[in-house]
Protein backbone atom coordinates (compact mmCIF):
# COMPACT_ATOMS: atom_id res chain seq x y z
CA UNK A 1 0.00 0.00 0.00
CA UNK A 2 1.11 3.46 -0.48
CA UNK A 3 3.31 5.04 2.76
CA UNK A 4 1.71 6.28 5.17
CA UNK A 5 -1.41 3.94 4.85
CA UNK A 6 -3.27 3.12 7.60
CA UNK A 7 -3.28 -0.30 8.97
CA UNK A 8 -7.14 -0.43 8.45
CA UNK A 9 -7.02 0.52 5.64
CA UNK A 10 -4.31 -2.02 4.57
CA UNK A 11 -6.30 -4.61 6.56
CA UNK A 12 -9.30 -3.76 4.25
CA UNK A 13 -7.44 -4.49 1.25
CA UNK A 14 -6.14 -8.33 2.28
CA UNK A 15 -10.21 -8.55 3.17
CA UNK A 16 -10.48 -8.48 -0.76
CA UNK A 17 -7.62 -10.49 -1.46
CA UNK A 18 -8.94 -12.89 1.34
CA UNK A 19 -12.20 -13.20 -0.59
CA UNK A 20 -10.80 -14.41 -3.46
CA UNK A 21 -8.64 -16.82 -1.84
CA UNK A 22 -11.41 -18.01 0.06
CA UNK A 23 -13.51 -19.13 -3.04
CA UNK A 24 -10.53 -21.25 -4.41
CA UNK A 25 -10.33 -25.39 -4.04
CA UNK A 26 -7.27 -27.18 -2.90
CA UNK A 27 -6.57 -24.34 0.17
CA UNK A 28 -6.00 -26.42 3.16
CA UNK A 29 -6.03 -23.18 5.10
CA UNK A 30 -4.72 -18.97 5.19
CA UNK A 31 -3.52 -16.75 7.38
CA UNK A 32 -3.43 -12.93 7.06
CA UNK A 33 -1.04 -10.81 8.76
CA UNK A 34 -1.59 -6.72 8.41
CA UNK A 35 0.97 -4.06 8.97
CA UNK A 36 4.00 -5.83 8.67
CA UNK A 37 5.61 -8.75 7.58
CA UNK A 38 7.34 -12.01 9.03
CA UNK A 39 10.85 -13.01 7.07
CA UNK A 40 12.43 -15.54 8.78
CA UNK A 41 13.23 -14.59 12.23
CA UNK A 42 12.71 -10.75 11.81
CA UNK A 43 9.20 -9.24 12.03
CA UNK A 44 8.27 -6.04 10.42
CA UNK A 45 6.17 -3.55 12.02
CA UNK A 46 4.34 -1.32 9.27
CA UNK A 47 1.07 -0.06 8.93
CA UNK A 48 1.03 -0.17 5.08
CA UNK A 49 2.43 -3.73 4.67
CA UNK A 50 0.92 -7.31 4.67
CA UNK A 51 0.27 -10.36 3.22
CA UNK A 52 -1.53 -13.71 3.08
CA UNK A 53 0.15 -17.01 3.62
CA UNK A 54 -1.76 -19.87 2.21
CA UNK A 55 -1.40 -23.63 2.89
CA UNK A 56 -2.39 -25.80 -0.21
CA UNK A 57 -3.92 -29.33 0.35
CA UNK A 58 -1.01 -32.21 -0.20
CA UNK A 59 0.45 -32.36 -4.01
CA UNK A 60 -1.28 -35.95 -4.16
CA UNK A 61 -4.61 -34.47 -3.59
CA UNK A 62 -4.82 -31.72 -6.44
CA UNK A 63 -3.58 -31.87 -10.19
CA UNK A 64 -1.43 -29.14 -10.22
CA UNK A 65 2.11 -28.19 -8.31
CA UNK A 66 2.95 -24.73 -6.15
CA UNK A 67 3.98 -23.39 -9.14
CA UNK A 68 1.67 -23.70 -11.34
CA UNK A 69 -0.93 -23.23 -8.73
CA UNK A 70 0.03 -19.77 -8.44
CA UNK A 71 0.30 -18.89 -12.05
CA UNK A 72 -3.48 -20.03 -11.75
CA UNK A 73 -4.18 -17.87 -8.82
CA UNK A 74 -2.60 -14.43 -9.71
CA UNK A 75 -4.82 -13.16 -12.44
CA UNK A 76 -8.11 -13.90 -10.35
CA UNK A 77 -6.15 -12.02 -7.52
CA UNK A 78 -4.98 -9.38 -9.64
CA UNK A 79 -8.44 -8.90 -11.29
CA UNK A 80 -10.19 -8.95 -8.22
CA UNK A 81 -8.50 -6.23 -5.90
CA UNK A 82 -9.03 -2.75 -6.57
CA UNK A 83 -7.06 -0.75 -4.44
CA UNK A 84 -5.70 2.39 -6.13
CA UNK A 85 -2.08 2.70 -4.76
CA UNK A 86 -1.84 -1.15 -4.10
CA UNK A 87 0.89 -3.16 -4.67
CA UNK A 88 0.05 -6.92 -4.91
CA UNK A 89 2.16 -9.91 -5.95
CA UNK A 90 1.28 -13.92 -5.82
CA UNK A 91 4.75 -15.87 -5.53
CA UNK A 92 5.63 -18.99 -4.22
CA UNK A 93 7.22 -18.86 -0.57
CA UNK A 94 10.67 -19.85 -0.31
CA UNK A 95 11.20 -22.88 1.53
CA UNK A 96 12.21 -22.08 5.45
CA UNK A 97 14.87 -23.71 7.21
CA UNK A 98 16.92 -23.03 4.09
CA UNK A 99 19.55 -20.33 3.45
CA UNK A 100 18.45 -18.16 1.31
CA UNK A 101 19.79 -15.34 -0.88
CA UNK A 102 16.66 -12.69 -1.39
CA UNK A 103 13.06 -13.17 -1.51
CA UNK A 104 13.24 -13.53 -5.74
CA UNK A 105 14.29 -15.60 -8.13
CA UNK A 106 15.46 -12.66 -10.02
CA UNK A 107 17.18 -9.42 -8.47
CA UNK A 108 19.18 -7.07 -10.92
CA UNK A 109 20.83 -4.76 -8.37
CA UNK A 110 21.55 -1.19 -9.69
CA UNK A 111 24.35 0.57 -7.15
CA UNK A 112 26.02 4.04 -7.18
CA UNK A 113 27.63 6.39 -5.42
CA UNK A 114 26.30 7.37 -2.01
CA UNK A 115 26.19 10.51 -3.53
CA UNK A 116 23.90 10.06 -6.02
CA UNK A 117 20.40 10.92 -4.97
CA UNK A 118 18.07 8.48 -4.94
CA UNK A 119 15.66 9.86 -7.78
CA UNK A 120 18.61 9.44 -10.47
CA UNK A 121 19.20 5.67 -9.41
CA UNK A 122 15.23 4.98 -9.85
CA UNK A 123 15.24 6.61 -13.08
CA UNK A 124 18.26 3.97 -13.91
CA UNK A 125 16.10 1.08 -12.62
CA UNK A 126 13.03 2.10 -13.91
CA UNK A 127 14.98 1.82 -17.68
CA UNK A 128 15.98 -1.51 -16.87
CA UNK A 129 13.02 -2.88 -15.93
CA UNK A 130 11.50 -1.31 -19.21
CA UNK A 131 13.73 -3.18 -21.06
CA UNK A 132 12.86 -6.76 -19.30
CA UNK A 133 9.16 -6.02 -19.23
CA UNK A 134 8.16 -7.91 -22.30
CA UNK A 135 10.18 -11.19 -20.75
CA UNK A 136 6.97 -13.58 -20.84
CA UNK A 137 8.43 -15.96 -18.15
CA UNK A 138 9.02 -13.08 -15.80
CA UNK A 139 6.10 -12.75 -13.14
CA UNK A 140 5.95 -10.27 -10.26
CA UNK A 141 8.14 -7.90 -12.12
CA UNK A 142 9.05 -4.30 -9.89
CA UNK A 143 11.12 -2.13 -8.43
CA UNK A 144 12.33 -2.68 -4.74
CA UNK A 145 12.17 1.06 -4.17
CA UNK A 146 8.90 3.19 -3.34
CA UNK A 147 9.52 6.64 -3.89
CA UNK A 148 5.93 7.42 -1.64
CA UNK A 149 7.13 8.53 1.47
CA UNK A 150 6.11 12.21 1.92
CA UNK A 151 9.11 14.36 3.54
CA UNK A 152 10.57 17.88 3.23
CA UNK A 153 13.95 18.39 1.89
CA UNK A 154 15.77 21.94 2.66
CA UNK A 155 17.94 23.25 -0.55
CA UNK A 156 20.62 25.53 0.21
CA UNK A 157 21.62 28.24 -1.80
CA UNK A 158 25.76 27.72 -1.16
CA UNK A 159 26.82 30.98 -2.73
CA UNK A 160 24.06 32.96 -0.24
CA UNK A 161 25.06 30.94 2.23
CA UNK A 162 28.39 31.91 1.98
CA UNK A 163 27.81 35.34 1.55
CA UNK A 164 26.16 35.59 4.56
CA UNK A 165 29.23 33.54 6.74
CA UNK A 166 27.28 30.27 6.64
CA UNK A 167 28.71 26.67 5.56
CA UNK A 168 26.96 24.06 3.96
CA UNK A 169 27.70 22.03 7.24
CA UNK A 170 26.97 24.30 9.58
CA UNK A 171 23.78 24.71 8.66
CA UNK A 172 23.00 21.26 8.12
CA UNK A 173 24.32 20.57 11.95
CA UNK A 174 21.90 23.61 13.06
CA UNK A 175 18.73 22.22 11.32
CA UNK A 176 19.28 18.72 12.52
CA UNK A 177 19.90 19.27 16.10
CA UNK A 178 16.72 21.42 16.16
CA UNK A 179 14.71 19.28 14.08
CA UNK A 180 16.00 15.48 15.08
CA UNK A 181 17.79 16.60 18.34
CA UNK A 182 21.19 16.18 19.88
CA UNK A 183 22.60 13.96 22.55
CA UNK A 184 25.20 16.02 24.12
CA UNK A 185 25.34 14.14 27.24
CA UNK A 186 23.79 11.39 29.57
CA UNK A 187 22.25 10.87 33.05
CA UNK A 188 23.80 8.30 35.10
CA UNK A 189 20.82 6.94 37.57
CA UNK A 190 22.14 4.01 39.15
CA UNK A 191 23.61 1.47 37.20
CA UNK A 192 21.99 2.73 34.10
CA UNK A 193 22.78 5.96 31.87
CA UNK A 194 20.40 8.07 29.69
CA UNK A 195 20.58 10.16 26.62
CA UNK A 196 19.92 13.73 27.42
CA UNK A 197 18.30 15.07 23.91
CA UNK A 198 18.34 18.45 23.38
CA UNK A 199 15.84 19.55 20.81
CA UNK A 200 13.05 22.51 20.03
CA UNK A 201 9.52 21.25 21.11
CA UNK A 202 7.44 19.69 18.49
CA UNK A 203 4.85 21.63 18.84
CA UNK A 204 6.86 24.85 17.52
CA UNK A 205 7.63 22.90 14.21
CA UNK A 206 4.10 21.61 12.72
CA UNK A 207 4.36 23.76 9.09
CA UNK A 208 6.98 24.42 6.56
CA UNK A 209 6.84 28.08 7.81
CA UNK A 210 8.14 26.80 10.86
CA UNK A 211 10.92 25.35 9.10
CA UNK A 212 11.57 28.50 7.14
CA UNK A 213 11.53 30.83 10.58
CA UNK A 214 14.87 28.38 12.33
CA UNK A 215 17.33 30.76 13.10
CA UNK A 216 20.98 30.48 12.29
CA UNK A 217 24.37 31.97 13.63
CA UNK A 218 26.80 32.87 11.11
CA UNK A 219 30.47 33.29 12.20
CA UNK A 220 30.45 36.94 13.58
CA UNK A 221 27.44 35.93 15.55
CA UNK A 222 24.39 37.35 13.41
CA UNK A 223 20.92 36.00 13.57
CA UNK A 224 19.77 34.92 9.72
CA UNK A 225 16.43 32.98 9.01
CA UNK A 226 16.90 29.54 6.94
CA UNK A 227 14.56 31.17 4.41
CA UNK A 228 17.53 33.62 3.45
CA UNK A 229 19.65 31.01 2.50
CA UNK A 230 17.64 27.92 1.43
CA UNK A 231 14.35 26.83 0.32
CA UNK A 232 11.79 24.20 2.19
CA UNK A 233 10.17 21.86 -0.38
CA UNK A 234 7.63 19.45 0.04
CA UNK A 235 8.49 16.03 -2.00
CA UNK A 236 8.19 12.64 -1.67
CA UNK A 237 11.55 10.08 -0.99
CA UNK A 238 12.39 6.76 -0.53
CA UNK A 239 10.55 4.52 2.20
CA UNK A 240 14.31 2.90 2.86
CA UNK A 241 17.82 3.35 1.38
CA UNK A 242 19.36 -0.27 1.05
CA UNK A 243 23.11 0.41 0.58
CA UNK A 244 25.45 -2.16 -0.35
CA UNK A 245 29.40 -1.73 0.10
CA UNK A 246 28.91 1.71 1.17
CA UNK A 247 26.77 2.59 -2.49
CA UNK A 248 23.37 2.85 -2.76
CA UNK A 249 21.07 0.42 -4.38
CA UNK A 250 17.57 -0.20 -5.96
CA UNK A 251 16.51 -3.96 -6.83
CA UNK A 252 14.51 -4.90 -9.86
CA UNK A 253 12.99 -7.92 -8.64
CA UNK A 254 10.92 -10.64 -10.47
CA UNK A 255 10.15 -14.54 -10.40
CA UNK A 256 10.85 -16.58 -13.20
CA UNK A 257 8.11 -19.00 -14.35
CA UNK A 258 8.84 -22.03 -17.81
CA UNK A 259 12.62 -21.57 -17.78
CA UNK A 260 15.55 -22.02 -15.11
CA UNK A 261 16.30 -19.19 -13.70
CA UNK A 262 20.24 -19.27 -15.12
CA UNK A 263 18.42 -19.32 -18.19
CA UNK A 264 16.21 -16.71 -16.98
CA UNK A 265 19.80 -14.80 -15.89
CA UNK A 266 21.07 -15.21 -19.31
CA UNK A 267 18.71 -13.15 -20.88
CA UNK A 268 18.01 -10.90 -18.88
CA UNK A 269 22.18 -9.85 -18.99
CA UNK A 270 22.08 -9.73 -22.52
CA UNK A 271 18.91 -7.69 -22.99
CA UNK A 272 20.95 -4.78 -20.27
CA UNK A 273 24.31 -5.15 -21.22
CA UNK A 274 23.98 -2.46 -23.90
CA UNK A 275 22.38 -0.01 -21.32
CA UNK A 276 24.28 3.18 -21.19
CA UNK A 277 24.74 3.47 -17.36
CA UNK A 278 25.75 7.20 -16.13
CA UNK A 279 28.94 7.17 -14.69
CA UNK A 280 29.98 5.62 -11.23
CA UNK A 281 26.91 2.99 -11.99
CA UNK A 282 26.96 -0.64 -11.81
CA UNK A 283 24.71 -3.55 -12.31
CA UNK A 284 24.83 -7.08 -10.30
CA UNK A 285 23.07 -9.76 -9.46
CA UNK A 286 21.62 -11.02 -6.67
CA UNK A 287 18.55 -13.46 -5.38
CA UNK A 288 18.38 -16.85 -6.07
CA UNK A 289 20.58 -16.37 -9.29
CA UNK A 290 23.11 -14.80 -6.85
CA UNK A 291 22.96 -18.05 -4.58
CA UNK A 292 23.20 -20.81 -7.58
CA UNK A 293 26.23 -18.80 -9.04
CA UNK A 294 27.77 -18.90 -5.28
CA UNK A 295 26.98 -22.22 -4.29
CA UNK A 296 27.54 -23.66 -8.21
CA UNK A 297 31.63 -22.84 -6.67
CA UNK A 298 31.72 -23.89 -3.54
CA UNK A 299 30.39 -27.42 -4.41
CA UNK A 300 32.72 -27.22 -7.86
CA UNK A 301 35.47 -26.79 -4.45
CA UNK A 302 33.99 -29.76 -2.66
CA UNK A 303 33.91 -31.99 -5.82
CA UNK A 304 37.34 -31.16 -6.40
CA UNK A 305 38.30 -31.91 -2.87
CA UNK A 306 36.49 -35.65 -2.72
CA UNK A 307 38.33 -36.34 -5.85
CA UNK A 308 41.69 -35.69 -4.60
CA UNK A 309 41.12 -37.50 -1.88
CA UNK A 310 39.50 -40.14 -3.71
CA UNK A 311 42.78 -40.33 -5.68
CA UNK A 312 44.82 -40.14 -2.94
CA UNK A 313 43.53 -42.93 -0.88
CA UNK A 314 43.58 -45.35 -4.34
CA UNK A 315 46.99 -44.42 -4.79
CA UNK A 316 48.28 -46.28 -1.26
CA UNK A 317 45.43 -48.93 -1.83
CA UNK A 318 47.36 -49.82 -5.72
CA UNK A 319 50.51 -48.63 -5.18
CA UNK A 320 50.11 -47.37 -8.32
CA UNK A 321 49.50 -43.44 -10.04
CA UNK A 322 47.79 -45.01 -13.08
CA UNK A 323 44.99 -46.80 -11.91
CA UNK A 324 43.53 -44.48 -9.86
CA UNK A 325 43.57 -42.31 -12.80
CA UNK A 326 41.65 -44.61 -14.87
CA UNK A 327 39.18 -44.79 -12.35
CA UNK A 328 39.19 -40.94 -11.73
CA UNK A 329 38.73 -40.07 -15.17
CA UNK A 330 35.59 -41.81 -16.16
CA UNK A 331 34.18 -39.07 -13.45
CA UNK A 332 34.19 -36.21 -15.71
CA UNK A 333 32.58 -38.56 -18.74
CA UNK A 334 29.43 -39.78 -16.62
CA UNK A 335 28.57 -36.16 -17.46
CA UNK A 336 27.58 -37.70 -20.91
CA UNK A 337 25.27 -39.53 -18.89
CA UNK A 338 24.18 -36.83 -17.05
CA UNK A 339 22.98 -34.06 -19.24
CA UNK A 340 21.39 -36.35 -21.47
CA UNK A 341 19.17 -37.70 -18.31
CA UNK A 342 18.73 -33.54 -17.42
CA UNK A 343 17.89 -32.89 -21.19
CA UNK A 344 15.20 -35.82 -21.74
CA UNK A 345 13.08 -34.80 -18.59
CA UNK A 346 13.59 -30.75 -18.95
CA UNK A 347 15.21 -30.48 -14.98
CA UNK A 348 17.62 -27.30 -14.86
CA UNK A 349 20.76 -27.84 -13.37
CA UNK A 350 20.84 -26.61 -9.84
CA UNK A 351 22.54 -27.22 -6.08
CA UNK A 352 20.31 -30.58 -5.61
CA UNK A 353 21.55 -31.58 -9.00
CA UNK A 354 25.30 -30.62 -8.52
CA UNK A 355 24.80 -32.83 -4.70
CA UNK A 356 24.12 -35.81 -7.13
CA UNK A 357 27.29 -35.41 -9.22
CA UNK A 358 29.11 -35.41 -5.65
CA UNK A 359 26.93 -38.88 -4.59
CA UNK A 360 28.09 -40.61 -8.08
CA UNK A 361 31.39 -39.39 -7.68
CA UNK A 362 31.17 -42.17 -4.75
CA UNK A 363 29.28 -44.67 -6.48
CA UNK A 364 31.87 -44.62 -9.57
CA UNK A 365 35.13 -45.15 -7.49
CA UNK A 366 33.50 -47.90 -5.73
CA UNK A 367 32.66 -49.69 -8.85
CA UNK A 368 36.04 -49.47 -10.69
CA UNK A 369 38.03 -50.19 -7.44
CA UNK A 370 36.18 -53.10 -7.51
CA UNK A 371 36.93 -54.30 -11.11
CA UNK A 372 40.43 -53.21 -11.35
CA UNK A 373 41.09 -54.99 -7.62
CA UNK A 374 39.42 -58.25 -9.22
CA UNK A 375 41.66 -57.93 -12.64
CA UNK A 376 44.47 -57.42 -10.31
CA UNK A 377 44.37 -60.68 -8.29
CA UNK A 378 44.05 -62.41 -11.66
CA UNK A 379 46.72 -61.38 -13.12
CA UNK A 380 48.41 -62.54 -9.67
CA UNK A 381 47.61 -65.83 -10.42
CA UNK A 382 49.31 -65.95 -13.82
CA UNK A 383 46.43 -64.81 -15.79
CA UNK A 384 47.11 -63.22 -19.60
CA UNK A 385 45.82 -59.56 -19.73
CA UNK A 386 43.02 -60.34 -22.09
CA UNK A 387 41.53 -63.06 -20.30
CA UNK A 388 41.89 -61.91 -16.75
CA UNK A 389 40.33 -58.65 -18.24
CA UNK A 390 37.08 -60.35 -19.52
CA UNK A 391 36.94 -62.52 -16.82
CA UNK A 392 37.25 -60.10 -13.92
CA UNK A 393 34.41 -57.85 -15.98
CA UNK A 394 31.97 -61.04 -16.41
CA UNK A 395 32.25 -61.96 -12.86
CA UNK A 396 32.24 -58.60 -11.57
CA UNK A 397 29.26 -57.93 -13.92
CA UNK A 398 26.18 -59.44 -11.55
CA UNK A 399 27.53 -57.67 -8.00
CA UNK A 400 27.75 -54.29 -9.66
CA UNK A 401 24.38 -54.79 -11.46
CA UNK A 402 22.95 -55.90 -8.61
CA UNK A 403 24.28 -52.98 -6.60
CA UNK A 404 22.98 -49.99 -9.17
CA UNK A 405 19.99 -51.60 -9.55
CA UNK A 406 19.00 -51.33 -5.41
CA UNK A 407 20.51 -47.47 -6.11
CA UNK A 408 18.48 -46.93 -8.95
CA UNK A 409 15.24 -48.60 -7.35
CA UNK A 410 16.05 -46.36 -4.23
CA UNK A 411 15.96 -42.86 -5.97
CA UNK A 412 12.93 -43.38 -8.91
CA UNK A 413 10.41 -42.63 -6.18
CA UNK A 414 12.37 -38.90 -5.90
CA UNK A 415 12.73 -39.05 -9.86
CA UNK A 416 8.95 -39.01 -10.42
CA UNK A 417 7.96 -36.90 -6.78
CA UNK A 418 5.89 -39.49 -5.62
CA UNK A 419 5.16 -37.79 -2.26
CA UNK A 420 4.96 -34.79 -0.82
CA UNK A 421 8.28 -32.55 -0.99
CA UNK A 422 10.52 -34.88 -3.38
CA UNK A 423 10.55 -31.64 -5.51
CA UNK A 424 13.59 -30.31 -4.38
CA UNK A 425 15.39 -33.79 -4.55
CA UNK A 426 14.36 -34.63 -7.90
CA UNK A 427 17.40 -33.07 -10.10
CA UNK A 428 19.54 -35.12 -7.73
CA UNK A 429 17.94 -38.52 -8.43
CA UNK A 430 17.86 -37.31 -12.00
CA UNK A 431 21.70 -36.89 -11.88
CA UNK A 432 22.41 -40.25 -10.13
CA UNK A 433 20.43 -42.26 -12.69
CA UNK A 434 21.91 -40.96 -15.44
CA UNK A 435 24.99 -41.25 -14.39
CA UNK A 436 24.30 -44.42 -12.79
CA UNK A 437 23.32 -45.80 -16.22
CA UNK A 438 25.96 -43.99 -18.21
CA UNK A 439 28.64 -45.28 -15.95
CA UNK A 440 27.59 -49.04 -16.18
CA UNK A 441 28.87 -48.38 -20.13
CA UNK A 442 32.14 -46.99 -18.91
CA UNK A 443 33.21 -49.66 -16.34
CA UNK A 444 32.37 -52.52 -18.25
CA UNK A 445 33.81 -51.12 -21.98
CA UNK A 446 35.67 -47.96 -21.43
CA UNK A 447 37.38 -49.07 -18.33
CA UNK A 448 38.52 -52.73 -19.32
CA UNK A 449 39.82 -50.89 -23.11
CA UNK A 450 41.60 -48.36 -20.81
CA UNK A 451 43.37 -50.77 -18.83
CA UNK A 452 44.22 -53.21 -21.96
CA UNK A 453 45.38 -50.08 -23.77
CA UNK A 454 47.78 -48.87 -20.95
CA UNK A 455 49.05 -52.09 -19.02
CA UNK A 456 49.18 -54.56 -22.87
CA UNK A 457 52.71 -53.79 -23.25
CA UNK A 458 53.73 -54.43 -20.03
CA UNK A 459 54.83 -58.27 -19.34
CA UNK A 460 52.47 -59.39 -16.71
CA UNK A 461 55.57 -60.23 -14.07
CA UNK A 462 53.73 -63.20 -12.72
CA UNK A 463 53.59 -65.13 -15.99
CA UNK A 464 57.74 -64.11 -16.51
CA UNK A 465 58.45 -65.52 -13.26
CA UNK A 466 56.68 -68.64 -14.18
CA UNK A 467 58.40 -68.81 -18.04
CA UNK A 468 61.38 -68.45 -16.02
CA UNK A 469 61.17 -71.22 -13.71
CA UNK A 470 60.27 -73.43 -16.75
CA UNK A 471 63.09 -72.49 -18.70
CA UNK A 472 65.52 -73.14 -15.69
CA UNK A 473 64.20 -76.86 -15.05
CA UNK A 474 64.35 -77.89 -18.88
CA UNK A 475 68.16 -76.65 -18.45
């Protein structure tokens, strides 16, 4: 609602957005909170804020998801409410218990200079979001900023100022201690100590004309009105200044609806890369793009780190720097495996699906320690290369089978959400079947080839100890 709004009259307005929420099916219950908000921890006190939470029946008992639920909802809300002045947007609520980065899916972040007024930056992100409007998967599109909050601003004439012995400063000190109040000392009463304010009584400064009859000293001591040296305008400003690194900023927010939101990201940087921003102006991202980007590296970290260990530990367990190897570089081609299972069933890649890639990353290593171990201790047993090979893969053939069949069996309930909150998980049984099935291909036929192509020229030293010993009792 606009600033200043009663809460009433902002109570009034859910009452219609309760009404249509009300007449809708598969609403297991709502709750409406007015003049404020609840995020997380931190509660909100404000008269012209609210909203409506709403608890939909279990997925298994209506045909639609959250999502689309509230692409289905919005317009009748939308249509519904007329509230001049009323802001209103139907999203899906982020999932709690769960670090998150902004309340959006999409947050283009326009900074500047501290000293760049307010106004200019809007102007900036009011251009951008003109240029993003026609995005059709973009829902809830707006500016963080409301520019509705009613306030006087005092503009000083400098060179008047100056004339007259007054700085810029000085009568900015002078106005605010009057106005807001000083705290030049404190009363100790006990064990406690209060602020002593020292400011003119309220009641003396209820009109612009009040502002314009403040007296000021100039150096040598003379009295000179603020209306001789600066003018009192009535204007509206900025409900909040959200600063960031020390600059201002101004969010253009949005949800993304049909496409991932990297894809979503994608776009959107190309559409505003060829803004001309003013100087000292910058543009970032931040929300839920801001979180994948962030969390896409520090799990590309951890999947680097459970390799190297990986390879380290196989290292002392063969003795060997090649084998490992072998075994560590089919990793990187399961990822065959993996987009093509990502492609076939439309899942973006996200942090659930980059989790998998760190579970397979398990499951792989286990399954080629296990062949190469088995090809090992027949070779040890005298064993030519080629048949020890397809031996060790036939035999090894039904435990591995066996063993990605219980893991595939385990995750296909996730794969297809059959229950109530396997959304989230799905990407990451998506990854581990594909790459589960992908992977059987590359232990049993890229793995064996590997191993014939690197260790067939080397004399097995089992079967030239045993030519040996032949050689010496025909002598």
């Amino acid at each position: 609602m606009p600033t200043g709004t009663s809460m009433e009259e902002t109570d009034r307005a859910l009452g219609q957005v309760a009404d249509v929420v009300a007449g809708q099916e598969y609403i297991k219950g709502y709750a409406t909170l007015a003049g404020g908000k609840v995020w997380g921890l931190v509660t909100t006190e404000t008269s012209f804020l609210g909203e409506i939470n709403i608890e939909l029946v279990p997925a298994s008992e209506r045909p639609m998801d959250t999502d689309e639920y509230v692409e289905m909802l919005r317009p009748k809300v939308l249509k519904a409410v007329k509230v001049p002045g009323a802001v209103i947007k139907v999203m899906h609520a982020k999932m709690k218990g769960i670090r998150q980065t902004g309340q959006f899916d999409i947050e283009v972040e326009i900074s500047a200079p501290r000293s760049v007024s307010m106004q200019n930056i809007y102007a900036v992100a009011t251009s951008v979001r003109d240029e993003i409007r026609d995005l059709e998967f973009l829902t809830g599109l707006d500016i963080s900023l409301q520019l509705t909050k009613p306030e006087y601003q005092i503009r000083v004439d400098r060179q008047r100022a100056f004339d007259l012995g007054l700085s810029y400063q000085d009568i900015a000190n002078t106005v605010k201690t009057l106005v807001g109040g000083n705290v030049p000392t404190r009363y100790k009463e006990g064990a406690y100590y209060y602020p002593v304010r020292v400011m003119m009584d309220e009641a003396e400064i209820q009109s612009p004309a009040a502002l314009n009859n403040l007296y000021l000293y100039s150096d040598n001591g003379a009295k000179i009105p603020l209306s001789a040296v600066a003018e009192v305008v009535k204007t509206t400003g900025p409900v909040q200044i959200d600063r960031q690194d020390q600059d201002r900023l101004i969010k253009v927010t949005a949800n993304v609806s049909e496409v991932s939101v990297g894809e979503a990201t994608s776009i959107i940087s190309e559409r505003i890369n060829g803004l001309d921003l003013p100087y000292g102006y910058s543009i970032g991202y931040g929300g839920q793009s801001q979180m994948l980007s962030e969390n896409f590296r520090q799990i590309a970290i951890i999947l680097a780190f459970a390799l190297f260990l990986g390879y380290a530990v196989m290292v002392l367990y063969f003795e060997s720097f090649l084998k490992p190897l072998l075994i560590i570089i089919r990793i990187p081609l399961s990822l065959a495996g993996i987009s093509f299972a990502l492609y076939i069933t439309g899942t973006p890649v996200s942090v659930t699906a980059l989790i998998g890639i760190i579970m397979l990353t398990g499951m792989e290593i286990n399954n080629g320690v296990l062949l190469l171990t088995f090809i090992d201790e027949l070779r040890a047993k005298g064993m030519e290369l080629r048949e020890a090979v397809t031996q060790a893969a036939l035999i090894r053939l039904r435990p591995i089978l066996i063993t990605n069949i219980n893991s595939l069996a385990g995750l296909l309930p996730l794969a297809l959400t059959m229950g109530d909150g396997t959304e989230m998980l799905k990407p990451m049984a998506i990854v581990v079947i594909g790459g589960v099935i992908f992977g059987l291909l590359l232990v049993f036929i890229f793995l064996p080839a590997a191993y014939m192509a690197v260790y067939g020229r080397k004399k097995n030293p089992q079967l030239a100890a045993a030519s040996g010993s032949k050689a010496s009792v025909a002598e």
